[in-house]
C-alpha atoms as a PDB file:
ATOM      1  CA  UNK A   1     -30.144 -48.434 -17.401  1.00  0.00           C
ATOM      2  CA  UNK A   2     -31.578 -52.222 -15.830  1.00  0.00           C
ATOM      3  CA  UNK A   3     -29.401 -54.832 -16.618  1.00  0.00           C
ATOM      4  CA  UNK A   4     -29.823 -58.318 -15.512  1.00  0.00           C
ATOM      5  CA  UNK A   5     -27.393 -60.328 -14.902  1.00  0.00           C
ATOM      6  CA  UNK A   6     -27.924 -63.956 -14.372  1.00  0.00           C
ATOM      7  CA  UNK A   7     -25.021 -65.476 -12.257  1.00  0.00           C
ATOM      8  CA  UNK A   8     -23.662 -69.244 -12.733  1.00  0.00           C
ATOM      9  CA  UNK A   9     -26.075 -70.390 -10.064  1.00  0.00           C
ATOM     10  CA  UNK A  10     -23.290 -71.911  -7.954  1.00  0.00           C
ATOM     11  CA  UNK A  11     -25.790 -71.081  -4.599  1.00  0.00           C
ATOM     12  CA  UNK A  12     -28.241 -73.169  -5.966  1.00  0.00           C
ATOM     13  CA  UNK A  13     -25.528 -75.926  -4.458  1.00  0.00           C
ATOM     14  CA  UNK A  14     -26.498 -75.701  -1.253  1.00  0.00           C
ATOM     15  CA  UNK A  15     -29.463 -77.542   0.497  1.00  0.00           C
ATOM     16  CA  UNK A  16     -30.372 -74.172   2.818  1.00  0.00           C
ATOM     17  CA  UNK A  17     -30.733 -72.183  -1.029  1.00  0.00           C
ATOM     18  CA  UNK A  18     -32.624 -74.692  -2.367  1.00  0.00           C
ATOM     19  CA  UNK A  19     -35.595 -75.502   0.102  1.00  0.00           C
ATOM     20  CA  UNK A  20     -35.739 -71.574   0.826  1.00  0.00           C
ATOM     21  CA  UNK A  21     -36.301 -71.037  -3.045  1.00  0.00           C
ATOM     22  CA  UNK A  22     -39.515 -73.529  -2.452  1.00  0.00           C
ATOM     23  CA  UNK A  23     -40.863 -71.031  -0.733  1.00  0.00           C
ATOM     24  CA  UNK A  24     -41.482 -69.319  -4.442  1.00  0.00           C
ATOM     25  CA  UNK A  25     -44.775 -70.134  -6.055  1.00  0.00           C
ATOM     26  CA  UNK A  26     -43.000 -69.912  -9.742  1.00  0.00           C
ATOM     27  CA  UNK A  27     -40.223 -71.893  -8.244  1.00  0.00           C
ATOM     28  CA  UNK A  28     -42.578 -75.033  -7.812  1.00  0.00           C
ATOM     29  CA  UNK A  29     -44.596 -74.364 -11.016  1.00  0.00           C
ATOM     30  CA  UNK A  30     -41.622 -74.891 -13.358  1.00  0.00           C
ATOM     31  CA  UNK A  31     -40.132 -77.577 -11.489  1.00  0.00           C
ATOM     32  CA  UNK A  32     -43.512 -79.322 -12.159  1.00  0.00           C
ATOM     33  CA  UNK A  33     -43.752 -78.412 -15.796  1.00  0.00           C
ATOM     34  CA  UNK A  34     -39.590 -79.667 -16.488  1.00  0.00           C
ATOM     35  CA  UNK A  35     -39.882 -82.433 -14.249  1.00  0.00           C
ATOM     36  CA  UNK A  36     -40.474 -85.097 -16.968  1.00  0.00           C
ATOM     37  CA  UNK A  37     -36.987 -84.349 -18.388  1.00  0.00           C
ATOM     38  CA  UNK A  38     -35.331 -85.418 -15.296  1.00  0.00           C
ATOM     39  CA  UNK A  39     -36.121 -89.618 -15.528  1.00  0.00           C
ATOM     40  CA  UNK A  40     -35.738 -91.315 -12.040  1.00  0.00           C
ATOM     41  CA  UNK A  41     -35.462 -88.173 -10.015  1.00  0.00           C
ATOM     42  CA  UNK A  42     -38.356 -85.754  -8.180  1.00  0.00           C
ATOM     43  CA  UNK A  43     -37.297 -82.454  -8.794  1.00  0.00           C
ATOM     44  CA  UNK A  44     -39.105 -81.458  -5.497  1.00  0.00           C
ATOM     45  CA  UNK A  45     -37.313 -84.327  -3.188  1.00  0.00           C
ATOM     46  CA  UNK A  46     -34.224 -82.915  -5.321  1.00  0.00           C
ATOM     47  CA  UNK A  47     -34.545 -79.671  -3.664  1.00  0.00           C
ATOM     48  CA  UNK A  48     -34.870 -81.134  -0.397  1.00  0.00           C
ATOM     49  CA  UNK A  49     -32.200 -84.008  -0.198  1.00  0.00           C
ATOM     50  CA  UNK A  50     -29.028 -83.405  -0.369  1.00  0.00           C
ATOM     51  CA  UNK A  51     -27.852 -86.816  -1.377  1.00  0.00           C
ATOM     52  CA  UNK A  52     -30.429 -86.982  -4.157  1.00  0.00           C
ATOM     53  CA  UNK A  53     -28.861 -83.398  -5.349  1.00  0.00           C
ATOM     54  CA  UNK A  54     -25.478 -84.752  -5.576  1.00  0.00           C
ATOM     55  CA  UNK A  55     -26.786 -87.668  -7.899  1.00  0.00           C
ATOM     56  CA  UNK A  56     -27.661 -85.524 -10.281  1.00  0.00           C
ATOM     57  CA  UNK A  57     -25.146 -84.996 -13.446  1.00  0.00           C
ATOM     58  CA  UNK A  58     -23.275 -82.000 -14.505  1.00  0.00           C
ATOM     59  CA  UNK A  59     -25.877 -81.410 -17.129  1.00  0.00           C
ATOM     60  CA  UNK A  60     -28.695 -81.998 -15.068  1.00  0.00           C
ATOM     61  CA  UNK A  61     -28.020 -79.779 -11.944  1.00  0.00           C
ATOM     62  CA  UNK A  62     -27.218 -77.091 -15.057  1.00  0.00           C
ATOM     63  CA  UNK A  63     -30.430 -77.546 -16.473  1.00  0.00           C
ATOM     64  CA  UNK A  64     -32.244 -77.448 -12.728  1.00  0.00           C
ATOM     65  CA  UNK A  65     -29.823 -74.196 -11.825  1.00  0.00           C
ATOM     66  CA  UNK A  66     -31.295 -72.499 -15.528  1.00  0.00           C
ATOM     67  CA  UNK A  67     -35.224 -73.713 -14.521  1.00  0.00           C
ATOM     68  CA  UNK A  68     -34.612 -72.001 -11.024  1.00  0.00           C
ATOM     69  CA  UNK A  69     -33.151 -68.673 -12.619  1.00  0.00           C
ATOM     70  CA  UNK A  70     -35.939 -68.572 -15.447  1.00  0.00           C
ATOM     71  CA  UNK A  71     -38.912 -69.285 -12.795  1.00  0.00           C
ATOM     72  CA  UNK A  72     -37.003 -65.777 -11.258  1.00  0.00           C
ATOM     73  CA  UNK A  73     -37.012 -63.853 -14.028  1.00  0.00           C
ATOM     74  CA  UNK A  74     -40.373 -64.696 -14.822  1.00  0.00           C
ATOM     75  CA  UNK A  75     -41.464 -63.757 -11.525  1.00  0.00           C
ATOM     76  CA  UNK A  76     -39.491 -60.767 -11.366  1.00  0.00           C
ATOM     77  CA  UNK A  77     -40.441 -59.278 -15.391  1.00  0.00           C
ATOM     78  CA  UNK A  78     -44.979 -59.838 -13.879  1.00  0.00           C
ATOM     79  CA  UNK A  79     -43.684 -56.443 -11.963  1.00  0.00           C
ATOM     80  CA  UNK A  80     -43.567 -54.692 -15.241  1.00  0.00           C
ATOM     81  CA  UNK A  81     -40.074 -53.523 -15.351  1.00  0.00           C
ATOM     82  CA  UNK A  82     -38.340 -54.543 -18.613  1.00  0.00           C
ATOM     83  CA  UNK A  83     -34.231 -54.712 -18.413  1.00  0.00           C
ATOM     84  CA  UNK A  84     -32.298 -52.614 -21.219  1.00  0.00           C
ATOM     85  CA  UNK A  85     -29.890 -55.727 -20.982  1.00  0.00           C
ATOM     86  CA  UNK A  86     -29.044 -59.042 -20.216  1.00  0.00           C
ATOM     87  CA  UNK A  87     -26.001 -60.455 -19.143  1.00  0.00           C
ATOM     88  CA  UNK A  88     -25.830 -64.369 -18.280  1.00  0.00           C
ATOM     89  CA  UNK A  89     -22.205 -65.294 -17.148  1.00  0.00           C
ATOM     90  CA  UNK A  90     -22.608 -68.652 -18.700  1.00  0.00           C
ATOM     91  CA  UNK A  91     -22.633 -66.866 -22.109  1.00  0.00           C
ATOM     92  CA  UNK A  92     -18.411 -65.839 -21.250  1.00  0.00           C
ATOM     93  CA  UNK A  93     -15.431 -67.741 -21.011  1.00  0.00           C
ATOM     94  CA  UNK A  94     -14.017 -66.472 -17.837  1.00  0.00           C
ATOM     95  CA  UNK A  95     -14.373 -64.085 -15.324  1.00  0.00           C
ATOM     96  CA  UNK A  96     -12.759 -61.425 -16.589  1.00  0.00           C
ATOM     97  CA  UNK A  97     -15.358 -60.958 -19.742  1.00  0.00           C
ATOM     98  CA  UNK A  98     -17.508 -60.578 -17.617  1.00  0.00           C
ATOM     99  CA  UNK A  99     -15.812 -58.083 -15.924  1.00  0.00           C
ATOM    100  CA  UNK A 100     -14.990 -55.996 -19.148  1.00  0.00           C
ATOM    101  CA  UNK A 101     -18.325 -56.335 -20.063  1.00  0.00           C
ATOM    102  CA  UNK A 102     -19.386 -54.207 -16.011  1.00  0.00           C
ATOM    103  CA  UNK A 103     -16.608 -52.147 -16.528  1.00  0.00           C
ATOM    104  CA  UNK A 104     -18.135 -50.198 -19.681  1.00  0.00           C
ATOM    105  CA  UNK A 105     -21.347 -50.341 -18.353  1.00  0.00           C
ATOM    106  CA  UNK A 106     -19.945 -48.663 -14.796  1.00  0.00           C
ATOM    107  CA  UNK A 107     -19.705 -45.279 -17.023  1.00  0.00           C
ATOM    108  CA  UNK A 108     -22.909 -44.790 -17.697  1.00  0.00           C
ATOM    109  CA  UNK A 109     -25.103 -42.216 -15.335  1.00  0.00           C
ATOM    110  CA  UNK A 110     -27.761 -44.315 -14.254  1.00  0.00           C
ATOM    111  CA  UNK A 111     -27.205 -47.926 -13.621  1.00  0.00           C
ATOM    112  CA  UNK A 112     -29.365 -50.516 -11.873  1.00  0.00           C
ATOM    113  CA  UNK A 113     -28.094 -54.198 -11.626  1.00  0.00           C
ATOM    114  CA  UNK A 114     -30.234 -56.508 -10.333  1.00  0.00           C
ATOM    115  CA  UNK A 115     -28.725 -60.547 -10.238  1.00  0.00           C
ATOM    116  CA  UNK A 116     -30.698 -63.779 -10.673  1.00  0.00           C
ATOM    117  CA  UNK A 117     -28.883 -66.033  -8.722  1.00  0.00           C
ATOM    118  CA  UNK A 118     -29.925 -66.461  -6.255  1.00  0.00           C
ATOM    119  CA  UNK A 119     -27.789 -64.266  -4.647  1.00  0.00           C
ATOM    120  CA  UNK A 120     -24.296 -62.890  -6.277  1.00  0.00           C
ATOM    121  CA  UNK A 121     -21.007 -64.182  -7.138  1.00  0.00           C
ATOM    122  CA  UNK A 122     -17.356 -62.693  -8.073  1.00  0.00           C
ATOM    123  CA  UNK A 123     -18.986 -59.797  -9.593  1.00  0.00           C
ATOM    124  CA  UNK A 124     -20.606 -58.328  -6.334  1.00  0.00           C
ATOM    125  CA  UNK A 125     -16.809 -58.086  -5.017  1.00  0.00           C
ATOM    126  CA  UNK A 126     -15.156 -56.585  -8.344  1.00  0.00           C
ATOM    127  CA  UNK A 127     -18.345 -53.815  -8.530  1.00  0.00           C
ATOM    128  CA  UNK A 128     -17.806 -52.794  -5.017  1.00  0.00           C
ATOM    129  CA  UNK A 129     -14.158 -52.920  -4.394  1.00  0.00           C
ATOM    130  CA  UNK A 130     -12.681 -51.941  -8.060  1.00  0.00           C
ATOM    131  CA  UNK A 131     -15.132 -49.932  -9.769  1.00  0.00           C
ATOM    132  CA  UNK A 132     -16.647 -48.870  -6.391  1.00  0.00           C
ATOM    133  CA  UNK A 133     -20.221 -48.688  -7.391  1.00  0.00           C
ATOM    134  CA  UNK A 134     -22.775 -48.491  -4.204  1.00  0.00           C
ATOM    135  CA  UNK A 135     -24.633 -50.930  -2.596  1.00  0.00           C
ATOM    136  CA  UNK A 136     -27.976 -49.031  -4.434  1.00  0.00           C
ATOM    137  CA  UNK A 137     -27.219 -50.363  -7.621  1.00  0.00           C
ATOM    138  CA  UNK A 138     -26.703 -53.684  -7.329  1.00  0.00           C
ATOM    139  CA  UNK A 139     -29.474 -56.503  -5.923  1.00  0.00           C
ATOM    140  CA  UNK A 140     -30.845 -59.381  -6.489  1.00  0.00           C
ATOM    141  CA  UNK A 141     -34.237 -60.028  -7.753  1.00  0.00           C
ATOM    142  CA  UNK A 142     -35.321 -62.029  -4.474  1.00  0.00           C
ATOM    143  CA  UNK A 143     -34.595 -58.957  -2.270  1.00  0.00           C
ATOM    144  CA  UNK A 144     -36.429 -56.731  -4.702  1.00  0.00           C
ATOM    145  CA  UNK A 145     -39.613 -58.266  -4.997  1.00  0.00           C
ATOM    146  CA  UNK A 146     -41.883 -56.865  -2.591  1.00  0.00           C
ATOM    147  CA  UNK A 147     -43.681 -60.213  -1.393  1.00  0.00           C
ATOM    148  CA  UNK A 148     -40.432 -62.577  -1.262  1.00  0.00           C
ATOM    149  CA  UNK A 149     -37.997 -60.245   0.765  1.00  0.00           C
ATOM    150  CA  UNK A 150     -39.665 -60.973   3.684  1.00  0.00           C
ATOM    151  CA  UNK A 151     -38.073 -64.584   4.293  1.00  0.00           C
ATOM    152  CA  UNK A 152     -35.210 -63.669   1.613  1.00  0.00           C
ATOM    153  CA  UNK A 153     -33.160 -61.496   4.168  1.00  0.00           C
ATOM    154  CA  UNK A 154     -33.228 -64.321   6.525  1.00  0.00           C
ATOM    155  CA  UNK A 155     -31.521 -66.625   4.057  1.00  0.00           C
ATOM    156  CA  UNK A 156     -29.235 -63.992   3.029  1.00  0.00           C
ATOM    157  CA  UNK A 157     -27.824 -63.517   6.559  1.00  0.00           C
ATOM    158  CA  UNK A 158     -27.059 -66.852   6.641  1.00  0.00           C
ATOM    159  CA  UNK A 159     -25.092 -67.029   3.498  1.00  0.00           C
ATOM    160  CA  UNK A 160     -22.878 -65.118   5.197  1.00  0.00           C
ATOM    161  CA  UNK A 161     -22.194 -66.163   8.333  1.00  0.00           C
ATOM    162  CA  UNK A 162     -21.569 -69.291   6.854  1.00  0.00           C
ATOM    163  CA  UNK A 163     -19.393 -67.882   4.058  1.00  0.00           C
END
């Protein structure tokens, strides 16, 4: 079983994220076609500039964080591969939904996650550590896509040495 599971974005926060996801054809194409719903702000100088970034409302960086993870998905569902399930941890209260939710699936045989972050939050840790799944099942769409993972482990890397 594929399940996606689309994270709360929080990466998208930082300026390193955000001018590495420019990188991403589909990444620029949607932040072209939504740009007229953000008034008084590039979406492109957005992704570049920190300080322009933190002007942005609650509501707004949401919407940018859901345009990013869409322009993903999209990208990622051109390979062919159609999930069984969807999981978007903005659709549950707190964590530990979400949780619940991984626990049942962690029974089944086969199981492939793959995140649309970018990257992963709490529920890389509570996979690995509590229901001890291996590293094979769970990745994120950047690292699987066969033209993007080139640049992607790079960025990666430095999420964590700086985490």
């Amino acid at each position: 079983m594929t399940v996606i599971y689309f994270t709360d974005g929080a990466l998208i926060d930082d300026l390193h994220i955000r001018k590495s996801l420019l990188r991403i054809p589909e990444i620029i194409q949607c932040l072209r076609e939504n740009q007229e719903e953000f008034l008084n702000c590039d979406l492109l100088i957005a992704m570049m500039d920190q300080a322009l970034f933190d002007q942005l409302n609650y509501h707004q960086k949401t919407r940018l964080k859901n345009i990013i993870q869409n322009a993903l998905y999209a990208r990622w569902i051109k390979q062919g591969i159609e999930p069984d399930l969807i999981v978007r941890r903005k659709d549950y209260a707190d964590f530990s939904q979400v949780a619940s939710t991984f626990a049942r699936l962690a029974t089944l045989d086969e199981l492939r996650i793959l995140t649309v972050g970018p990257g992963f939050d709490e529920l890389e840790s509570y996979l690995r550590k509590e229901l001890k799944l291996s590293s094979s099942t769970l990745n994120d769409v950047i690292s699987q896509d066969p033209k993007l993972h080139w640049f992607w482990n790079d960025v990666k890397s430095g999420i964590q040495l700086h985490s």
